[in-house]
Protein backbone atom coordinates (compact mmCIF):
# COMPACT_ATOMS: atom_id res chain seq x y z
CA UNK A 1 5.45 2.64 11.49
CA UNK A 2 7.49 5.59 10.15
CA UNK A 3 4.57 7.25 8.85
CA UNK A 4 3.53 8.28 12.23
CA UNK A 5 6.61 10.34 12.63
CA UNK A 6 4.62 12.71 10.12
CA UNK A 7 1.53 14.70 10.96
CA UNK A 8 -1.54 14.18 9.01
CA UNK A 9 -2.92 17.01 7.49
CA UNK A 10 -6.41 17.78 6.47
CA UNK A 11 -6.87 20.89 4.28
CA UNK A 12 -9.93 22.85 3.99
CA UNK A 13 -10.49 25.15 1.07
CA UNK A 14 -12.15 28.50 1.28
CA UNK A 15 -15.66 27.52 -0.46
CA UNK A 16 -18.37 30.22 -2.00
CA UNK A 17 -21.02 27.83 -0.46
CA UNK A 18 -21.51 26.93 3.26
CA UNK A 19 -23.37 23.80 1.94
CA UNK A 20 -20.29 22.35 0.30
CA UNK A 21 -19.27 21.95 3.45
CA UNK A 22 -21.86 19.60 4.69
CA UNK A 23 -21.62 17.13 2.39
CA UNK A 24 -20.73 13.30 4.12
CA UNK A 25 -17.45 13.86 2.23
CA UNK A 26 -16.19 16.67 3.98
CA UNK A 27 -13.27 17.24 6.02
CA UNK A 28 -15.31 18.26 8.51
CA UNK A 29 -18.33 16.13 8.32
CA UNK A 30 -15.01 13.18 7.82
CA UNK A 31 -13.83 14.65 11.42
CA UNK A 32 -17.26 14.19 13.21
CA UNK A 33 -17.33 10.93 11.86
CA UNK A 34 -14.60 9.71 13.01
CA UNK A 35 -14.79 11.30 16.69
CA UNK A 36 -17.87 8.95 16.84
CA UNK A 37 -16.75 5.60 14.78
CA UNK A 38 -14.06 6.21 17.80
CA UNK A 39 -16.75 6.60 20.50
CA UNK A 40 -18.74 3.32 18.97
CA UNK A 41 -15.90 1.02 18.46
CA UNK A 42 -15.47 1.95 22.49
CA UNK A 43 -19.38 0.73 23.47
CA UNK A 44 -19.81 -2.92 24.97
CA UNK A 45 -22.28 -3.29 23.02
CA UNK A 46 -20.40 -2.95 19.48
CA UNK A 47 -17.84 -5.54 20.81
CA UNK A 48 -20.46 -7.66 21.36
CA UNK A 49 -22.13 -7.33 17.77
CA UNK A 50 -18.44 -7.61 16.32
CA UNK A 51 -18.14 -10.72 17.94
CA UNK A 52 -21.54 -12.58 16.88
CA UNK A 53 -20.77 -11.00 13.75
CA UNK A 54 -17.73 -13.16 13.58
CA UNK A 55 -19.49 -15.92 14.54
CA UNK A 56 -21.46 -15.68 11.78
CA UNK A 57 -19.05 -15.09 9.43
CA UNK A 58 -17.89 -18.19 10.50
CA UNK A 59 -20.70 -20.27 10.39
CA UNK A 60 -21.39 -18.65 6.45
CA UNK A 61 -17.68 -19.67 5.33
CA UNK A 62 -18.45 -23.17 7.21
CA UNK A 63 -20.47 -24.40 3.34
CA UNK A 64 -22.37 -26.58 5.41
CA UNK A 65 -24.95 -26.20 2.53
CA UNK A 66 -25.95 -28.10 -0.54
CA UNK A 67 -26.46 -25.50 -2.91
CA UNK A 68 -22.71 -23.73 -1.82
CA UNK A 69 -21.20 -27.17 -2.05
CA UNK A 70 -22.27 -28.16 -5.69
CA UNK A 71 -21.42 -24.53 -7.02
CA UNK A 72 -18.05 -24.96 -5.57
CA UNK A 73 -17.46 -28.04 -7.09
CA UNK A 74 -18.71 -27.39 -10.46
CA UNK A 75 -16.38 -24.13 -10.56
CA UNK A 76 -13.59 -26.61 -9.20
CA UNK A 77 -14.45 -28.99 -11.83
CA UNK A 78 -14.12 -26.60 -14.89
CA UNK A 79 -10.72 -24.65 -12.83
CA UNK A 80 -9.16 -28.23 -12.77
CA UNK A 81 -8.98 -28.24 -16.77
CA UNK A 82 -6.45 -25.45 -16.11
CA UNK A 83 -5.13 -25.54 -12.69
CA UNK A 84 -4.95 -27.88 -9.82
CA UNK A 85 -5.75 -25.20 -7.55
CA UNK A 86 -9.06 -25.66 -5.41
CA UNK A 87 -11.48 -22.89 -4.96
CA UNK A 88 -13.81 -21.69 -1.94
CA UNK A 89 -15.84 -18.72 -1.58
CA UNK A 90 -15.59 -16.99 1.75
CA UNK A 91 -17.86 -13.78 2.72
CA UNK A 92 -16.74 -11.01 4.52
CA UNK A 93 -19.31 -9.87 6.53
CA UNK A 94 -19.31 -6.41 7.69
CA UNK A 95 -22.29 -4.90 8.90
CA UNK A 96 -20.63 -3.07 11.81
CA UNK A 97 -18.27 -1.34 9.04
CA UNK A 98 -21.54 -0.25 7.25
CA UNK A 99 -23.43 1.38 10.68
CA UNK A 100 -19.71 2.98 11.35
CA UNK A 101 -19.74 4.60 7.71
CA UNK A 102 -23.81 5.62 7.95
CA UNK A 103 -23.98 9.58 8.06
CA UNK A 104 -23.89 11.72 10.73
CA UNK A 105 -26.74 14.05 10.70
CA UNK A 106 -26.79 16.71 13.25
CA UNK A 107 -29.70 18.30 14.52
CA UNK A 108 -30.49 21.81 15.92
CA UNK A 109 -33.25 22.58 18.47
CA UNK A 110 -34.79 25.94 18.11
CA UNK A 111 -37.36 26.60 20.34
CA UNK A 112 -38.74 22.87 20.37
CA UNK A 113 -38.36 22.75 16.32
CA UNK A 114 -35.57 20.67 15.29
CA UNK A 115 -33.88 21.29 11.77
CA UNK A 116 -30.73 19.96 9.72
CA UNK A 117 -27.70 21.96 9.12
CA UNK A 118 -28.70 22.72 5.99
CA UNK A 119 -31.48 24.47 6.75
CA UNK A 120 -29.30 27.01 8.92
CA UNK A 121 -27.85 30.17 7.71
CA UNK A 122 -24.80 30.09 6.33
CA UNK A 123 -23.54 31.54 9.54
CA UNK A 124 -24.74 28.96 11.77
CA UNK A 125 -23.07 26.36 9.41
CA UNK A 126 -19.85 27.64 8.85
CA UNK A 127 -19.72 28.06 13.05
CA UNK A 128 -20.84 24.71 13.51
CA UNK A 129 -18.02 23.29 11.08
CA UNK A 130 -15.36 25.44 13.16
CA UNK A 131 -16.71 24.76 16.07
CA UNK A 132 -16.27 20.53 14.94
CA UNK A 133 -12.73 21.64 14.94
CA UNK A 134 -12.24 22.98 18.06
CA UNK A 135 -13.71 20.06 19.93
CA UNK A 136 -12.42 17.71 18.23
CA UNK A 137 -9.10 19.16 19.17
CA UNK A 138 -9.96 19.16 23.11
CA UNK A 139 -11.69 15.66 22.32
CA UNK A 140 -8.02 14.33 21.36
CA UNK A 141 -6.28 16.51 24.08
CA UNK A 142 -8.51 14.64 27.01
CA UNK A 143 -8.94 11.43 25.21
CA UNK A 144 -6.24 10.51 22.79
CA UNK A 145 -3.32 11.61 25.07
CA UNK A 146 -3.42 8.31 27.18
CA UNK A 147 -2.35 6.50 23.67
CA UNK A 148 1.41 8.16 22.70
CA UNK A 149 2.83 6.86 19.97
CA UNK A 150 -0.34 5.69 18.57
CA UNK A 151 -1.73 8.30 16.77
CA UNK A 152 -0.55 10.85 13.92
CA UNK A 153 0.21 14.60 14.97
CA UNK A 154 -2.90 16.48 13.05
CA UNK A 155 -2.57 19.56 11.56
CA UNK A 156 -6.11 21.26 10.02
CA UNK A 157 -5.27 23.99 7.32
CA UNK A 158 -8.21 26.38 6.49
CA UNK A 159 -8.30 28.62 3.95
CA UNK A 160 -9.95 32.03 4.84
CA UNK A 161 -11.51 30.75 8.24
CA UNK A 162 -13.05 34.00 8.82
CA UNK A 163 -14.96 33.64 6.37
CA UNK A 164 -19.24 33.60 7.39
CA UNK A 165 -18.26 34.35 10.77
CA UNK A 166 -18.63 37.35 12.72
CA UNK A 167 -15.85 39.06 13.65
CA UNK A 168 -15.68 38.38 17.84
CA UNK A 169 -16.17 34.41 16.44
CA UNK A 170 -13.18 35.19 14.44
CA UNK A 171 -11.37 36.12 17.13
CA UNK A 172 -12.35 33.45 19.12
CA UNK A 173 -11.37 30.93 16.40
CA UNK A 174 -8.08 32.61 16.36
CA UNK A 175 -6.99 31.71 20.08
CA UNK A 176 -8.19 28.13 19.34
């Protein structure tokens, strides 16, 4: 596809609050999701749930039942006034989609008491979302590499990524 002759790129505004940031919609809560949708979609077990999820999908769209059956044909009956065109309802089941898309929470350990981002310092938060960036980076260096051609070049432009971090982190952030 020619669009993978373009890099993708994700930019990330400078924000007044840390806690924007956090938020499932985020490019960088979007990032860790996506590092592990990739990691699930990898697990024996999730090819085996996609596949008996098929199977059920297929049994559903078999209308081996009464009640499917008459509404079909009473819709078909009123369509055929207009159309000769017959109807069946299919489902799409997805549950696998909907575990992929549940949210990533993230907890810290400190000193045996476990918290949620949010409840760290603005500091601690900003780090964490930099530091999502940097291994997701070496994540696609090790990882991703075996797969040329597949994948879009990424680039990640932050606005003011110093900002909440202290200045040897900054440096640090720099190199990366």
């Amino acid at each position: 596809h020619f669009l993978n002759a373009f890099p993708e790129v994700i930019y990330i505004p400078a924000v007044k609050n840390a806690s924007d940031d956090i938020k499932d919609s985020s490019p960088y809560m979007k990032t860790l999701s996506a590092l592990y949708r990739d990691v699930i979609k990898g697990l024996d077990e999730y090819k085996d749930a996609q596949q008996k999820t098929e199977l059920l999908q297929q049994k559903i769209n078999s209308h081996d039942n009464e009640k499917i059956e008459f509404f079909e044909e009473e819709v078909q009956g009123f369509l055929k006034e207009v159309t000769s065109t017959k109807i069946k309802f299919n489902i799409d089941v997805k549950p696998l989609d909907e575990i992929l898309s549940t949210s990533l929470k993230p907890n810290f350990d400190y000193n045996g008491l476990e918290t949620l981002l949010n409840h760290q310092g603005n500091g601690v938060q900003r780090t964490f979302m930099l530091s999502i960036l940097k291994g997701f980076k070496l994540y696609m260096k090790k990882y991703q590499s075996e797969e040329k051609g597949t994948n879009r070049p990424l680039i990640i432009a932050i606005e003011e990524p110093e900002l909440y971090l202290h200045p040897h982190l900054a440096r640090v952030f720099k190199d990366t």
